[in-house]
N, C-alpha and C. Protein backbone atom coordinates (compact mmCIF):
# COMPACT_ATOMS: atom_id res chain seq x y z
N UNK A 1 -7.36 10.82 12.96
CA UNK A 1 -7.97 9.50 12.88
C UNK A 1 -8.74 9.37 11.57
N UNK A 2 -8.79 8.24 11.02
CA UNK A 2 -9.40 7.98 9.87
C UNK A 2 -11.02 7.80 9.82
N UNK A 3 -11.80 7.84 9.06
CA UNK A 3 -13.03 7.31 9.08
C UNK A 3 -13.64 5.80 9.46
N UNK A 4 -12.61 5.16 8.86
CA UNK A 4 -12.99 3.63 8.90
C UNK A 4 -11.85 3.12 9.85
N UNK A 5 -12.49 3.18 11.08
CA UNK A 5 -11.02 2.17 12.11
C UNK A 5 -11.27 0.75 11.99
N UNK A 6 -11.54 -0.13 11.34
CA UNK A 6 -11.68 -1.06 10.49
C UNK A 6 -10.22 -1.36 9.42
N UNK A 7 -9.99 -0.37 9.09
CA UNK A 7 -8.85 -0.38 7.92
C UNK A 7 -7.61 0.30 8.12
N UNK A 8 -6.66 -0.96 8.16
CA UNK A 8 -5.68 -0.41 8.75
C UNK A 8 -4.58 0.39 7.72
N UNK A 9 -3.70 1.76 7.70
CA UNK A 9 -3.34 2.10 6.93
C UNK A 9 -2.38 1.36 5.84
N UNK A 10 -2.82 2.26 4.57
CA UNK A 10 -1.71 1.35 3.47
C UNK A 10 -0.34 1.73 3.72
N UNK A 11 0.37 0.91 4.07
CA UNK A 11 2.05 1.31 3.71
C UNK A 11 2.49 0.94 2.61
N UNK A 12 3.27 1.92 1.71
CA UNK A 12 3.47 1.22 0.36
C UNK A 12 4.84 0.29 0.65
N UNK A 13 5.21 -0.76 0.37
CA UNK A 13 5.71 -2.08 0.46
C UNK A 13 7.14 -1.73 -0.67
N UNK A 14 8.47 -1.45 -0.04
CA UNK A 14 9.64 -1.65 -1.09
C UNK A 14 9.99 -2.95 -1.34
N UNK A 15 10.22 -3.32 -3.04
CA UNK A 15 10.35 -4.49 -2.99
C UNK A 15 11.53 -5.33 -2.62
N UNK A 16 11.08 -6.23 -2.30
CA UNK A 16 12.53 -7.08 -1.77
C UNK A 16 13.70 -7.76 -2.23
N UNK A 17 14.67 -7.61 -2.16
CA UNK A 17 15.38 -8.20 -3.46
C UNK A 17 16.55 -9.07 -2.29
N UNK A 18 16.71 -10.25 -2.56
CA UNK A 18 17.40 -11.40 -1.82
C UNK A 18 18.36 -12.04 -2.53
N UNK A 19 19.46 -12.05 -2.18
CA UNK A 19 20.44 -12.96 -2.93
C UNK A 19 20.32 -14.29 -2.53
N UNK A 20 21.27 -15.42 -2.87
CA UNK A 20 20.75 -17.30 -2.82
C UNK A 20 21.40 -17.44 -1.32
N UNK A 21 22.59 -17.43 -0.76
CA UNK A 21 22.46 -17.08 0.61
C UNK A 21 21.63 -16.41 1.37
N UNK A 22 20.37 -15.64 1.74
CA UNK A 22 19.66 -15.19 2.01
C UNK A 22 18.29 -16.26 1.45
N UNK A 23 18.21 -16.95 0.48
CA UNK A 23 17.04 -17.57 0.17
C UNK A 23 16.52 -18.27 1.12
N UNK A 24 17.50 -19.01 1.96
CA UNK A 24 16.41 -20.40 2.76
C UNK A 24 16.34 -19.94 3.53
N UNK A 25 16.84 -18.86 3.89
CA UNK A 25 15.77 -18.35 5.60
C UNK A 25 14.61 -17.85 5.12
N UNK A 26 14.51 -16.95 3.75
CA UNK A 26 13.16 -16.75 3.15
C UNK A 26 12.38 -17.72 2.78
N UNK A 27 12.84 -18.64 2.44
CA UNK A 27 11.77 -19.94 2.11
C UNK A 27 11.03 -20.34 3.59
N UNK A 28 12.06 -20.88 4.29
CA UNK A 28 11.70 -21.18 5.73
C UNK A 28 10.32 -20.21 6.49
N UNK A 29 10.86 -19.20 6.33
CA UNK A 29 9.83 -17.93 6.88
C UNK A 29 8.78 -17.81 5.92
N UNK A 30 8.63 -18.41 4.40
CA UNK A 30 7.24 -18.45 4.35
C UNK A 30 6.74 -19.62 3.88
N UNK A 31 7.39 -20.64 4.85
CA UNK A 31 6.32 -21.72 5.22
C UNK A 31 6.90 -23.00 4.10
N UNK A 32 8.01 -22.53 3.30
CA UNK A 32 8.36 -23.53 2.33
C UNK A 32 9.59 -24.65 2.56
N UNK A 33 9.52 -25.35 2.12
CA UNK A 33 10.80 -26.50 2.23
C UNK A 33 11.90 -25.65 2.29
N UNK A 34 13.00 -25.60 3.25
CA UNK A 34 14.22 -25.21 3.33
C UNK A 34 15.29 -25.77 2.25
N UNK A 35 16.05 -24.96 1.27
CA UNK A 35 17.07 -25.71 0.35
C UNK A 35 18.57 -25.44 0.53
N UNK A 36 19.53 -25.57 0.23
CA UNK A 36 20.86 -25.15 0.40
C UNK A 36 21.22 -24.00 -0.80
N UNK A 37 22.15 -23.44 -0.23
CA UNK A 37 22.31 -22.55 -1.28
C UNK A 37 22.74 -23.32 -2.56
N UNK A 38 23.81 -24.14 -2.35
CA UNK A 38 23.95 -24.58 -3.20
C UNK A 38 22.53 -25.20 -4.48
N UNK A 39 22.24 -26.21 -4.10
CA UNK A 39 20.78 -26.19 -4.78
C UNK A 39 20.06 -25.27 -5.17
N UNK A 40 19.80 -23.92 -5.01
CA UNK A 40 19.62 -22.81 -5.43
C UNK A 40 19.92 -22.50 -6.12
N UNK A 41 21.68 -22.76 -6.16
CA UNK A 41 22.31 -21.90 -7.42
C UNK A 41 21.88 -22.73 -8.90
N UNK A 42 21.63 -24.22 -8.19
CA UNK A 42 21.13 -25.10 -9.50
C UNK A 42 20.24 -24.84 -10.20
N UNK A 43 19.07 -24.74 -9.54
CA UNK A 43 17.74 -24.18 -9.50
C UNK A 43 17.97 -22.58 -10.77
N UNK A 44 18.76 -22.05 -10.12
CA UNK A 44 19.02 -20.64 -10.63
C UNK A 44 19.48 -20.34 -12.42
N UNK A 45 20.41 -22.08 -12.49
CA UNK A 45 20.25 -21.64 -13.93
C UNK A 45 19.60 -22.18 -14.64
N UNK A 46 18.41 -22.69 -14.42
CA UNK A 46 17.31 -23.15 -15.37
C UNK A 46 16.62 -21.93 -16.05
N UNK A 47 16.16 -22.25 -16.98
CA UNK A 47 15.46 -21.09 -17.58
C UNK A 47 14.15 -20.76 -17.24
N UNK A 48 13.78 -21.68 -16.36
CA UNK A 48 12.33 -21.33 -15.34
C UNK A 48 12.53 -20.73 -14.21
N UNK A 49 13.66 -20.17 -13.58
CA UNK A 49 13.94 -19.98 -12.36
C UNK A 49 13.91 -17.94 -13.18
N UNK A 50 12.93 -17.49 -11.84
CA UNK A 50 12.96 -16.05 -11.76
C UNK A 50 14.52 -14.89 -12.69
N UNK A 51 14.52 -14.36 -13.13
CA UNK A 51 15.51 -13.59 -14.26
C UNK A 51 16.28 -12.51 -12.51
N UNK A 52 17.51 -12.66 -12.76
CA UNK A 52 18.41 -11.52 -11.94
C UNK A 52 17.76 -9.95 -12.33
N UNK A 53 17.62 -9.31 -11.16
CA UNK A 53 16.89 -7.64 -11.17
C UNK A 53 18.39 -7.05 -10.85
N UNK A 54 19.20 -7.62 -10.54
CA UNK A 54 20.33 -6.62 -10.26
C UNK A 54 21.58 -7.70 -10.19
N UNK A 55 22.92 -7.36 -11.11
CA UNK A 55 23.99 -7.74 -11.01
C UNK A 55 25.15 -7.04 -11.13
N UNK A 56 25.77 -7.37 -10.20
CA UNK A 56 27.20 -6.56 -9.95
C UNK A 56 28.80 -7.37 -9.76
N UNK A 57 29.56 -7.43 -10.28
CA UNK A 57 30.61 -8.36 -9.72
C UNK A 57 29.98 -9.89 -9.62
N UNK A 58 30.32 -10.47 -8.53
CA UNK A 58 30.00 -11.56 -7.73
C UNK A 58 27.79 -11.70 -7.44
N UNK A 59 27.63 -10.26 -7.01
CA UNK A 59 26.53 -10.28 -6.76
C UNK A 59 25.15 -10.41 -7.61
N UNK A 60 24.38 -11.38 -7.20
CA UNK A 60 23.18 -11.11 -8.04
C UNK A 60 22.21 -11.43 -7.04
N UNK A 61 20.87 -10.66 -7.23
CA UNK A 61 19.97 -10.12 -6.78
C UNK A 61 18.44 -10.62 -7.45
N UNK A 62 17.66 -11.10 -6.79
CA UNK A 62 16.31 -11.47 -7.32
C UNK A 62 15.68 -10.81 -6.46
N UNK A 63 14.00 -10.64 -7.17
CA UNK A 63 12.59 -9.91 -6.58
C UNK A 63 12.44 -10.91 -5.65
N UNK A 64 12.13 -11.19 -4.21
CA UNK A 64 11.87 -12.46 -3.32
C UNK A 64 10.03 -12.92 -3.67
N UNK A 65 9.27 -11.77 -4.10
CA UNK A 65 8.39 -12.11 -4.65
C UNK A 65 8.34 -13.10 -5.33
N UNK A 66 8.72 -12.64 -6.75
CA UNK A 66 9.11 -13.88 -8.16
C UNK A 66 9.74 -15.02 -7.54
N UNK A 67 10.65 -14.83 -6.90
CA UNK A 67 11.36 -16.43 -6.17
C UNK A 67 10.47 -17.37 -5.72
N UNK A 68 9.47 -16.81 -4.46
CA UNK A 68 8.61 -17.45 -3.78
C UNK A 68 7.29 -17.80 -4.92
N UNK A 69 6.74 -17.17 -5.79
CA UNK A 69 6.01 -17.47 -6.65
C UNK A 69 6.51 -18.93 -7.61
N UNK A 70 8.25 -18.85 -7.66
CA UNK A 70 8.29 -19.81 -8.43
C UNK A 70 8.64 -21.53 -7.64
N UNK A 71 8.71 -20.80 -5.93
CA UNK A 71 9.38 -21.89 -5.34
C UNK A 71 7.46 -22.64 -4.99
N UNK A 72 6.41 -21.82 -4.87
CA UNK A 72 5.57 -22.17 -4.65
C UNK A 72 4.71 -23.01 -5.83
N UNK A 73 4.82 -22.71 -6.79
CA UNK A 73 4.47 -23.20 -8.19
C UNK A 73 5.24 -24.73 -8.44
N UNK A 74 6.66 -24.35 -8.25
CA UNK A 74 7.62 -26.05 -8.59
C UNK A 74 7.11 -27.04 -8.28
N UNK A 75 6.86 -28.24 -9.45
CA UNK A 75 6.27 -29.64 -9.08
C UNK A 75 7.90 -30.17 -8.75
N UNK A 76 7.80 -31.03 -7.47
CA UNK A 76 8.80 -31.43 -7.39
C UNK A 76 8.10 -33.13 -7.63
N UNK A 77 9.80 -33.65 -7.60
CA UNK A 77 9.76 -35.17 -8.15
C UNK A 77 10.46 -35.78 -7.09
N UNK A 78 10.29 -35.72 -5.81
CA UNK A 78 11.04 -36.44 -5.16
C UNK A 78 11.88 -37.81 -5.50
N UNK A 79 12.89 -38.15 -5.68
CA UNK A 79 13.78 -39.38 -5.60
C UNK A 79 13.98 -39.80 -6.84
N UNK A 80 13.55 -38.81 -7.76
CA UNK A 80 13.32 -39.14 -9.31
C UNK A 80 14.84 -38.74 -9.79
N UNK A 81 15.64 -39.09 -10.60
CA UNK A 81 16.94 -39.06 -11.14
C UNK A 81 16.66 -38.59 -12.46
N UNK A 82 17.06 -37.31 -12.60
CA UNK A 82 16.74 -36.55 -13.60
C UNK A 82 17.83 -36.81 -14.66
N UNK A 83 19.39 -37.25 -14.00
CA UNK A 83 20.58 -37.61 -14.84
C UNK A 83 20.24 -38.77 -15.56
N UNK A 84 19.40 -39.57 -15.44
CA UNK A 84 18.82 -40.68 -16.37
C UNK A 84 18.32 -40.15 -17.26
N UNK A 85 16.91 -39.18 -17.22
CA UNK A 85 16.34 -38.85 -18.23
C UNK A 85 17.07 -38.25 -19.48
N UNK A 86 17.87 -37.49 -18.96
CA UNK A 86 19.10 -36.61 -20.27
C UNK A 86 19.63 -37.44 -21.14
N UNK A 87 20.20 -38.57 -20.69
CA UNK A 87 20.96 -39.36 -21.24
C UNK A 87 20.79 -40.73 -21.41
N UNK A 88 19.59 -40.88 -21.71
CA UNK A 88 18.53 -42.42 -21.60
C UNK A 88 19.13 -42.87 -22.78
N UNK A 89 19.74 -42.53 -23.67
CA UNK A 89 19.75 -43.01 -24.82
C UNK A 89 21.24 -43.34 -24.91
N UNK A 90 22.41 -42.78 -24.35
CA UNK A 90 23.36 -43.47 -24.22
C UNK A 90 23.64 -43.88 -23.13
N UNK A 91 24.77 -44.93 -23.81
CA UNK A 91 25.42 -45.41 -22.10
C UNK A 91 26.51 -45.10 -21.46
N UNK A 92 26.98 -45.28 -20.38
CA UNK A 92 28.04 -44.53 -19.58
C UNK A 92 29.41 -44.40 -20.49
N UNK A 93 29.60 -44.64 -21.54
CA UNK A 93 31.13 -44.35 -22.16
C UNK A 93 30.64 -43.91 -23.87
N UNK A 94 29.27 -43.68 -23.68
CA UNK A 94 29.26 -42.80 -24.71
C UNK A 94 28.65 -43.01 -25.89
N UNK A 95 29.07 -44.60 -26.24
CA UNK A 95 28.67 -44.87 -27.94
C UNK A 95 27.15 -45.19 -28.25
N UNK A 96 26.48 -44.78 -27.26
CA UNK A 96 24.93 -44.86 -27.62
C UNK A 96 24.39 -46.45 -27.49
N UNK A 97 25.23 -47.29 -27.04
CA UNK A 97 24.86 -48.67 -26.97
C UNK A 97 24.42 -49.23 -25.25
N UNK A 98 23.19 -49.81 -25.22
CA UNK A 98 22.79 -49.82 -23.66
C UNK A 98 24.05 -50.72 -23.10
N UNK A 99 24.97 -51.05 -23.09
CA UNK A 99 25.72 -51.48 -21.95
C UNK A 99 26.81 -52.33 -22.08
């Protein structure tokens, strides 16, 4: 028995590493908006989205830490159309003229 039964022992913690199928049950379970994988994978190639810790073939692998740090951090924009902003300056066929 320990001195302090107050304090419960340290277990050292392996880190977790989750692929994007596996993400929204992790989001879900800590308390965050549920997303599709798909949306994930969107998410995934921004250059703000957490860096791959492991890739193989098909497979890639993130820290679920870093994920949740970055899913908790994201300002989202609900209903906001981001395909406008890119391309505010031209119009749908191209020649830069509004319409």
């Amino acid at each position: 028995m320990s001195d302090s039964p107050d304090v419960e022992p340290r277990v050292d913690e392996q880190p977790v590493l989750v692929s994007i199928p596996e993400m929204p049950d992790h989001l879900e379970a800590a308390g965050l908006p549920r997303l599709t994988p798909a949306r994930i994978r969107q998410l995934a190639r921004t250059p703000a989205f957490p860096p791959v810790v492991y890739e193989r073939g098909r497979l890639r692998l993130w820290m679920w830490s870093a994920v949740e740090r970055y899913f908790r951090s994201r300002e989202l924009n609900p209903g906001q159309r981001t395909d406008l902003e890119r391309g505010a300056s031209k119009s749908p066929d191209g020649t830069g003229a509004g319409g």
